[in-house]
N, C-alpha and C. Protein backbone atom coordinates (compact mmCIF):
# COMPACT_ATOMS: atom_id res chain seq x y z
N UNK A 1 0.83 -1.20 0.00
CA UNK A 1 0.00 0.00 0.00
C UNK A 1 0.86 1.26 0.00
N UNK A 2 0.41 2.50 -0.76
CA UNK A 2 1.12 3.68 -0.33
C UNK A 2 0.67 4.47 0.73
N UNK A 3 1.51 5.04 0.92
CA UNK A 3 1.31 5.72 2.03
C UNK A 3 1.27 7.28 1.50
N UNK A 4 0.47 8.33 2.13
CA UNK A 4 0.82 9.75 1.77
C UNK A 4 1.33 10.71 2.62
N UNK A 5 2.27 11.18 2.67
CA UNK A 5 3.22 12.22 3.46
C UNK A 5 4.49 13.27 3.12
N UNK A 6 4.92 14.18 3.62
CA UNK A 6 5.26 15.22 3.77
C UNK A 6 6.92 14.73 4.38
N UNK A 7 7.50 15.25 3.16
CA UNK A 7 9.06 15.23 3.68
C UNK A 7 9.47 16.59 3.40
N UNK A 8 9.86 17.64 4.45
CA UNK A 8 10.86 18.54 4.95
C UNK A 8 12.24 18.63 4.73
N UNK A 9 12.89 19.50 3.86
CA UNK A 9 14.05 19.57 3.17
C UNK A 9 14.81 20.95 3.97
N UNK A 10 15.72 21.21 4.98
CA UNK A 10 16.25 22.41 4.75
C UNK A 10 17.47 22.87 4.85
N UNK A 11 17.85 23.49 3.84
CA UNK A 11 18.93 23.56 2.93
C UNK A 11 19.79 24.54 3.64
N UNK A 12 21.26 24.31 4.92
CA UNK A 12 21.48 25.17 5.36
C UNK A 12 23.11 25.18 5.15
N UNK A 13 23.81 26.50 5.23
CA UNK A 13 25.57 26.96 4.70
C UNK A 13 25.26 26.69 3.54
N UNK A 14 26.46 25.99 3.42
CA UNK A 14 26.74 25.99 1.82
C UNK A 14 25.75 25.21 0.64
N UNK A 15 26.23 25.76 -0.38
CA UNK A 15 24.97 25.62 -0.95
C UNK A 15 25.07 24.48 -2.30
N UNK A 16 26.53 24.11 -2.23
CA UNK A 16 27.26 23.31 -2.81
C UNK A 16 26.29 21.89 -3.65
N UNK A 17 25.76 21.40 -2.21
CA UNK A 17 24.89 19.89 -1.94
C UNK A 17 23.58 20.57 -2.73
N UNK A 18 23.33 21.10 -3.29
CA UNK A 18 22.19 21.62 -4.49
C UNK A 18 22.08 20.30 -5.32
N UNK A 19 22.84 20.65 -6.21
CA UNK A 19 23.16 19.78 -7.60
C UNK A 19 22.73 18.40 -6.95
N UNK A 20 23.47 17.65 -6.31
CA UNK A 20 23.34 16.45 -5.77
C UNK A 20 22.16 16.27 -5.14
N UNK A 21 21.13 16.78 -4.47
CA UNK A 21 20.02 16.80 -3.87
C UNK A 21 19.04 16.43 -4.85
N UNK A 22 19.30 17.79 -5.84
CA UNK A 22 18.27 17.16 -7.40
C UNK A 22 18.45 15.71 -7.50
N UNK A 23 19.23 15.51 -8.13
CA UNK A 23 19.77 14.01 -8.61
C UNK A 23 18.97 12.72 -7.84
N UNK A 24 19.16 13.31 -6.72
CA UNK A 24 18.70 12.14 -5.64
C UNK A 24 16.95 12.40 -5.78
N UNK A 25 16.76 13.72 -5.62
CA UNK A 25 14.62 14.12 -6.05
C UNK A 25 13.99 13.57 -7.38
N UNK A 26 15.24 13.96 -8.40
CA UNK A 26 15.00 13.00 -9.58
C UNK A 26 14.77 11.59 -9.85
N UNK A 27 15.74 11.18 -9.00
CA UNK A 27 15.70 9.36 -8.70
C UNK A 27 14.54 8.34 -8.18
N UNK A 28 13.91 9.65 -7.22
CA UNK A 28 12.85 9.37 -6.63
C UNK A 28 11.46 10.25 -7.30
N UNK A 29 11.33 10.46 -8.49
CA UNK A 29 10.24 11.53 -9.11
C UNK A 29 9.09 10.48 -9.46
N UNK A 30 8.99 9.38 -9.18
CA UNK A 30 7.63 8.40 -9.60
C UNK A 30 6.95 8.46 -8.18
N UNK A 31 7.25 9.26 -6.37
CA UNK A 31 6.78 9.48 -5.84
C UNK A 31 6.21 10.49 -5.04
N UNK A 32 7.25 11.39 -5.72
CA UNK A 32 7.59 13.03 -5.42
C UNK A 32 5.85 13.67 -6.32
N UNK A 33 4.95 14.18 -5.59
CA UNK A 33 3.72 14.54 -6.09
C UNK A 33 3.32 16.05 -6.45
N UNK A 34 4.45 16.50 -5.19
CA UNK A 34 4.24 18.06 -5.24
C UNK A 34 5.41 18.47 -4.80
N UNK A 35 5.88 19.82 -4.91
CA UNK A 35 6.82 20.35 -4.59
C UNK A 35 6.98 21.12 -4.58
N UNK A 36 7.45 22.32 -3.28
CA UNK A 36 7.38 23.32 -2.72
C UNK A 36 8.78 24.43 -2.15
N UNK A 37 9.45 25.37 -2.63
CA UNK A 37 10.87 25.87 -2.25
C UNK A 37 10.53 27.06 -1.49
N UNK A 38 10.92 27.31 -0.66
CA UNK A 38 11.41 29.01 -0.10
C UNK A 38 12.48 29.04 -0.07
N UNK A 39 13.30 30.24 -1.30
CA UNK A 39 14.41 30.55 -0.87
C UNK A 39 14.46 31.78 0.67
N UNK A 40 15.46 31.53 1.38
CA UNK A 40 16.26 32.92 2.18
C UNK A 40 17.38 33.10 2.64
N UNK A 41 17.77 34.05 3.42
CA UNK A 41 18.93 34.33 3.12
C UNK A 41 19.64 33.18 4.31
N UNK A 42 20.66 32.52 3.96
CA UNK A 42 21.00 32.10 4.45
C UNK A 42 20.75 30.48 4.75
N UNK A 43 19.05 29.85 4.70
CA UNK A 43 18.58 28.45 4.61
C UNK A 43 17.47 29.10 3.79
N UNK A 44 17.35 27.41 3.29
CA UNK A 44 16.15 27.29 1.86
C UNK A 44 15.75 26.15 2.40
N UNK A 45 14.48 25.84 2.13
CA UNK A 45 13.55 25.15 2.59
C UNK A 45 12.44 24.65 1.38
N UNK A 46 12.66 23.17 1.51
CA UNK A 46 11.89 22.38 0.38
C UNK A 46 10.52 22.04 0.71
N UNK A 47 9.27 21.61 0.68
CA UNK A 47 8.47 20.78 1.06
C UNK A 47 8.36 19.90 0.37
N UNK A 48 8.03 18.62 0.41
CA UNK A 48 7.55 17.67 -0.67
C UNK A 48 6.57 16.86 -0.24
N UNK A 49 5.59 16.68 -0.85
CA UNK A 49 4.30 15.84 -1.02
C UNK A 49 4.79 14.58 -1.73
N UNK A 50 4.70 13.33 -0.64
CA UNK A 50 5.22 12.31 -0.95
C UNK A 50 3.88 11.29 -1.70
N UNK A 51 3.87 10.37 -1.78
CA UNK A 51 3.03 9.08 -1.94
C UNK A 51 3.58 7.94 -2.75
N UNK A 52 4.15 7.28 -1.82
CA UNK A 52 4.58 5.48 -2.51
C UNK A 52 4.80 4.80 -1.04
N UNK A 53 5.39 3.85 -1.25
CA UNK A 53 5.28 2.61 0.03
C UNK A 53 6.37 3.14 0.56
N UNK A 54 5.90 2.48 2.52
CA UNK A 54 6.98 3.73 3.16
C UNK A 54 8.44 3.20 3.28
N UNK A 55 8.54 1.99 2.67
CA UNK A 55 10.26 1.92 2.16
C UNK A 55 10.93 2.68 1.19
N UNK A 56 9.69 3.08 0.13
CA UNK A 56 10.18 3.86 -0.55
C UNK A 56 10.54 5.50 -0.38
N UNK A 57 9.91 5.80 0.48
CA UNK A 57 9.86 6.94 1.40
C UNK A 57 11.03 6.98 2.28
N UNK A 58 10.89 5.78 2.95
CA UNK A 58 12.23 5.91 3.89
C UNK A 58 13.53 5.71 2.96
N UNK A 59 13.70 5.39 1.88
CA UNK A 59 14.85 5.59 1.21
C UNK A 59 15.49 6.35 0.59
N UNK A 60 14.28 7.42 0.75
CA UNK A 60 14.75 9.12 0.06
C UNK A 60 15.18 9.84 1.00
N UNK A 61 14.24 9.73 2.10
CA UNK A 61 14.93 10.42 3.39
C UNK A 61 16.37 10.02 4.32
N UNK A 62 16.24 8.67 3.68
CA UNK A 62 17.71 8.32 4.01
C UNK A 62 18.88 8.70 3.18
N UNK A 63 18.79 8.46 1.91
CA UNK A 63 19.92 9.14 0.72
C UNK A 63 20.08 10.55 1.11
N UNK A 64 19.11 10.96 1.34
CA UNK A 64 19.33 12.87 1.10
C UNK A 64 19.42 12.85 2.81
N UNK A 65 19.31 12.64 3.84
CA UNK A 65 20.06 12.54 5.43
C UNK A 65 21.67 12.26 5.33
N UNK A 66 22.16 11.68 4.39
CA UNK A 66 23.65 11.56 3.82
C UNK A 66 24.66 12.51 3.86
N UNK A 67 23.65 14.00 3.68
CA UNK A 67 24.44 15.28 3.04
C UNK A 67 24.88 16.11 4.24
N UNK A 68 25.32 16.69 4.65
CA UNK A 68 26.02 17.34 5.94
C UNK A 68 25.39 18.42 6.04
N UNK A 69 24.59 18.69 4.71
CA UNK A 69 24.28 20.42 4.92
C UNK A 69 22.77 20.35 4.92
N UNK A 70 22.12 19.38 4.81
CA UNK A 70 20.70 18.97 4.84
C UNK A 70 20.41 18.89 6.31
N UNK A 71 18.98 19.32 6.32
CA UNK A 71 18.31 18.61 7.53
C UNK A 71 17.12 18.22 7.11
N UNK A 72 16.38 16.82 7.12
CA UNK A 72 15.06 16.42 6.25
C UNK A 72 14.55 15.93 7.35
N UNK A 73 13.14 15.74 7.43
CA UNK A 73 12.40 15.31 8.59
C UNK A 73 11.29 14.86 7.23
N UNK A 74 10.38 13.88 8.20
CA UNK A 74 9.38 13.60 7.07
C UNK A 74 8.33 12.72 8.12
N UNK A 75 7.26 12.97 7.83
CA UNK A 75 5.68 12.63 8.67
C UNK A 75 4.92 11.76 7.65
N UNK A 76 4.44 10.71 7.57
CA UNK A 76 3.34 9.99 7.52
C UNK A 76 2.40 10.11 7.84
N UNK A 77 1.39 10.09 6.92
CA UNK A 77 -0.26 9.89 7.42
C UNK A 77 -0.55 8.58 7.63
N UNK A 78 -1.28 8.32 8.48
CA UNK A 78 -2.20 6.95 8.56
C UNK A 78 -3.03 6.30 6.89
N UNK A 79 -3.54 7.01 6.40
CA UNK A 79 -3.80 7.14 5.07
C UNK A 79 -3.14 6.19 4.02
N UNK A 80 -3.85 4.92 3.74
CA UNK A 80 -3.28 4.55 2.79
C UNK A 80 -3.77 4.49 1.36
N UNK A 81 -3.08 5.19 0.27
CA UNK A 81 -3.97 5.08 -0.82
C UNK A 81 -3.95 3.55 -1.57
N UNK A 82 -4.76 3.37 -2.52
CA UNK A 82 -4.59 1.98 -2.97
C UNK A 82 -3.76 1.86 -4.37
N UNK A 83 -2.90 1.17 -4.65
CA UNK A 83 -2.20 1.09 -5.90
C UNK A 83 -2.52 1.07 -7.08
């Protein structure tokens, strides 16, 4: 079953880990539904509207938790949609 939820991206110093972040959002774009940026000065801040199975979820938040300059948090709904 999928699951639907909200993973928290925020993008703080250097700004280097950009490029590579895509790559990794790209990799994962068959679950990525919506997507949301605030730039400011200093941290940038992603939202993303998730929905696929929560291994697949937990494997994005784990790749992109990798980066030193990231901080990602991510919430689950109870909510499961059907495949």
């Amino acid at each position: 079953m999928k699951r639907i939820g909200v993973v928290g991206i925020v993008v703080k110093g250097d700004r280097s880990v950009v490029g590579e972040m895509q790559r990794v959002l790209s990799d994962f774009g068959d679950i990525i539904v919506g997507r949301m940026g605030v730039p400011r000065d200093g941290v940038n801040t992603i939202a993303l509207i998730v929905e696929g199975s929560q291994e697949r979820i937990s494997a994005l938040t784990g790749r992109l938790g990798r980066f030193g300059d990231l901080c990602v948090k991510s919430a689950l709904t109870s909510f499961e949609a059907a495949e």
